[in-house]
Protein backbone atom coordinates (compact mmCIF):
# COMPACT_ATOMS: atom_id res chain seq x y z
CA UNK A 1 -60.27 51.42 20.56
CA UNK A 2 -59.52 54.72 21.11
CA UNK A 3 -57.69 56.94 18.35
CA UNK A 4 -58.10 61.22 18.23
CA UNK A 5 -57.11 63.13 15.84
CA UNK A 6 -56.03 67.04 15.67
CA UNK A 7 -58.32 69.68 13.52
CA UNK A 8 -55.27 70.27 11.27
CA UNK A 9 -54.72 66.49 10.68
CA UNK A 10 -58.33 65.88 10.37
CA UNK A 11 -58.35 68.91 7.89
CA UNK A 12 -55.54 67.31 6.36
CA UNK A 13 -56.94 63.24 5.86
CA UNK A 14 -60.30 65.49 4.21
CA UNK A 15 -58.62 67.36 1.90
CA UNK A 16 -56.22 64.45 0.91
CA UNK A 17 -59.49 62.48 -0.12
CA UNK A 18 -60.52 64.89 -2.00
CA UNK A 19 -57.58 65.00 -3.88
CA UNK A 20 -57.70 61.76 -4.53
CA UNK A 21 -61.72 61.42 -5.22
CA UNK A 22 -62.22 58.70 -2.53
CA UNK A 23 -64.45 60.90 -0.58
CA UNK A 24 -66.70 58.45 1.84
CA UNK A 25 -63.68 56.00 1.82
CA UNK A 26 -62.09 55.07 4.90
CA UNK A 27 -58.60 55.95 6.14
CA UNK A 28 -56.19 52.99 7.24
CA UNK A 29 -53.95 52.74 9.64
CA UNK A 30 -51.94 50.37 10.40
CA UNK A 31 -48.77 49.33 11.82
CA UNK A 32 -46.16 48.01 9.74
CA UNK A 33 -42.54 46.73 10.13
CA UNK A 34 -40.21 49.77 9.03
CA UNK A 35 -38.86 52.78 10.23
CA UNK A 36 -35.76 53.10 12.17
CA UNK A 37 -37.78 51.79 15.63
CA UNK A 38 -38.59 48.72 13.89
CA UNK A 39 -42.72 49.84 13.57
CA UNK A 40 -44.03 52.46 11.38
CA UNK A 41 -47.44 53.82 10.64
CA UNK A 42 -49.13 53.38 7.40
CA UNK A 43 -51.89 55.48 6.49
CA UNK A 44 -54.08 54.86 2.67
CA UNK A 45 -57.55 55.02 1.99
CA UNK A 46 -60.00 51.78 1.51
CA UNK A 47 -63.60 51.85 0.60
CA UNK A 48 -64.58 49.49 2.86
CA UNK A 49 -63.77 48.40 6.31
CA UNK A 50 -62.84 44.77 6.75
CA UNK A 51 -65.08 42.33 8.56
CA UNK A 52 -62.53 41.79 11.74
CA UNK A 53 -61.33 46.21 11.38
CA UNK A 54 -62.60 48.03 14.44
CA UNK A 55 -64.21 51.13 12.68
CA UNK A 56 -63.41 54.76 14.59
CA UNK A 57 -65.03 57.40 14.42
CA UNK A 58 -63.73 60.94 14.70
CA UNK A 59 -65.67 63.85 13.54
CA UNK A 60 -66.02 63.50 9.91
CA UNK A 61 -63.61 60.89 9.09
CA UNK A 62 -64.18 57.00 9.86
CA UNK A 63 -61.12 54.93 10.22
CA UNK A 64 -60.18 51.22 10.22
CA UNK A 65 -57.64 49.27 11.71
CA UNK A 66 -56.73 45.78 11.85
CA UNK A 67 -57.05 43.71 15.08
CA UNK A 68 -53.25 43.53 15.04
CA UNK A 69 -52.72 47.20 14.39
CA UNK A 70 -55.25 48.03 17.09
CA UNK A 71 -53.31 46.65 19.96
CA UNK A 72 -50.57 48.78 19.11
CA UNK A 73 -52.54 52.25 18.39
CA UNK A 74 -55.22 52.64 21.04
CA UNK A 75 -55.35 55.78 22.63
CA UNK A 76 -52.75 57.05 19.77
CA UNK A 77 -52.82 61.17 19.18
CA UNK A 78 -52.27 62.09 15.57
CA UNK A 79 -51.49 65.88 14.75
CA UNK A 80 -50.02 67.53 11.66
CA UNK A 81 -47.76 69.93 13.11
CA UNK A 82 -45.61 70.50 9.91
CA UNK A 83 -47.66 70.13 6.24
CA UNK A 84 -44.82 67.40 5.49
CA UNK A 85 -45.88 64.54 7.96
CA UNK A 86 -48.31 63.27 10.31
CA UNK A 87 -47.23 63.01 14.28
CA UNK A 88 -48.31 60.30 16.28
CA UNK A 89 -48.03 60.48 19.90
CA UNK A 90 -48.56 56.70 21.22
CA UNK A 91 -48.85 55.84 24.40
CA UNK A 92 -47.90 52.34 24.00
CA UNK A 93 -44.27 53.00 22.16
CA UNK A 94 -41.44 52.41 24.41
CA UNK A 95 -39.02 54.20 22.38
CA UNK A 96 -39.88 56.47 18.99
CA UNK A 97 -37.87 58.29 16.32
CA UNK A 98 -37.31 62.25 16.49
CA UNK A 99 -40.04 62.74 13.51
CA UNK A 100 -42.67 60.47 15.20
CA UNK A 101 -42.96 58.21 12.31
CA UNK A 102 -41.42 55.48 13.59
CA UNK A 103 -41.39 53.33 17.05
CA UNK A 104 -40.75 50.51 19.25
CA UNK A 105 -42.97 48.26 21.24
């Protein structure tokens, strides 16, 4: 599973944990139903990975995803290019919503 993150999101995900005090945690992702393309993405932080989650690492940050959710986000871009919201670029979506939140299978 293949997932790559931007400096500025990366930068972003860090400083969010630390925010929150749940440095060493993990960042989720998964993909949920939602969003105006039927899929969204949901990003939170976990402290552990689950025993089925493939485990990515990218620089600093380690991320999990669900076997489900993995199927849907390999080789998935994410970039930060406003401080609002996160941008994914997916290579699997057939169709996906101006702001990038949101797509369809």
């Amino acid at each position: 599973m293949q997932l790559t993150l931007t400096a500025r999101a990366s930068e972003a995900i860090a400083a969010r944990a630390r925010d929150a005090d749940v440095s060493g945690w993990l960042l989720r992702i998964a993909v949920v139903a939602g969003g105006c393309n039927g899929l969204t993405y949901d990003l939170y932080f976990i402290p552990e990975a689950g025993p089925e989650d493939a485990v990515v690492e990218t620089g600093t940050l380690r991320i999990a995803v669900d076997p489900a959710s993995a199927r849907l986000l390999d080789g998935t871009a994410i970039d930060l290019p406003r401080a609002e919201s996160f941008r994914f670029q997916n290579p699997r979506a057939r169709k996906s919503c101006s702001c990038g939140a949101s797509f369809e299978e």
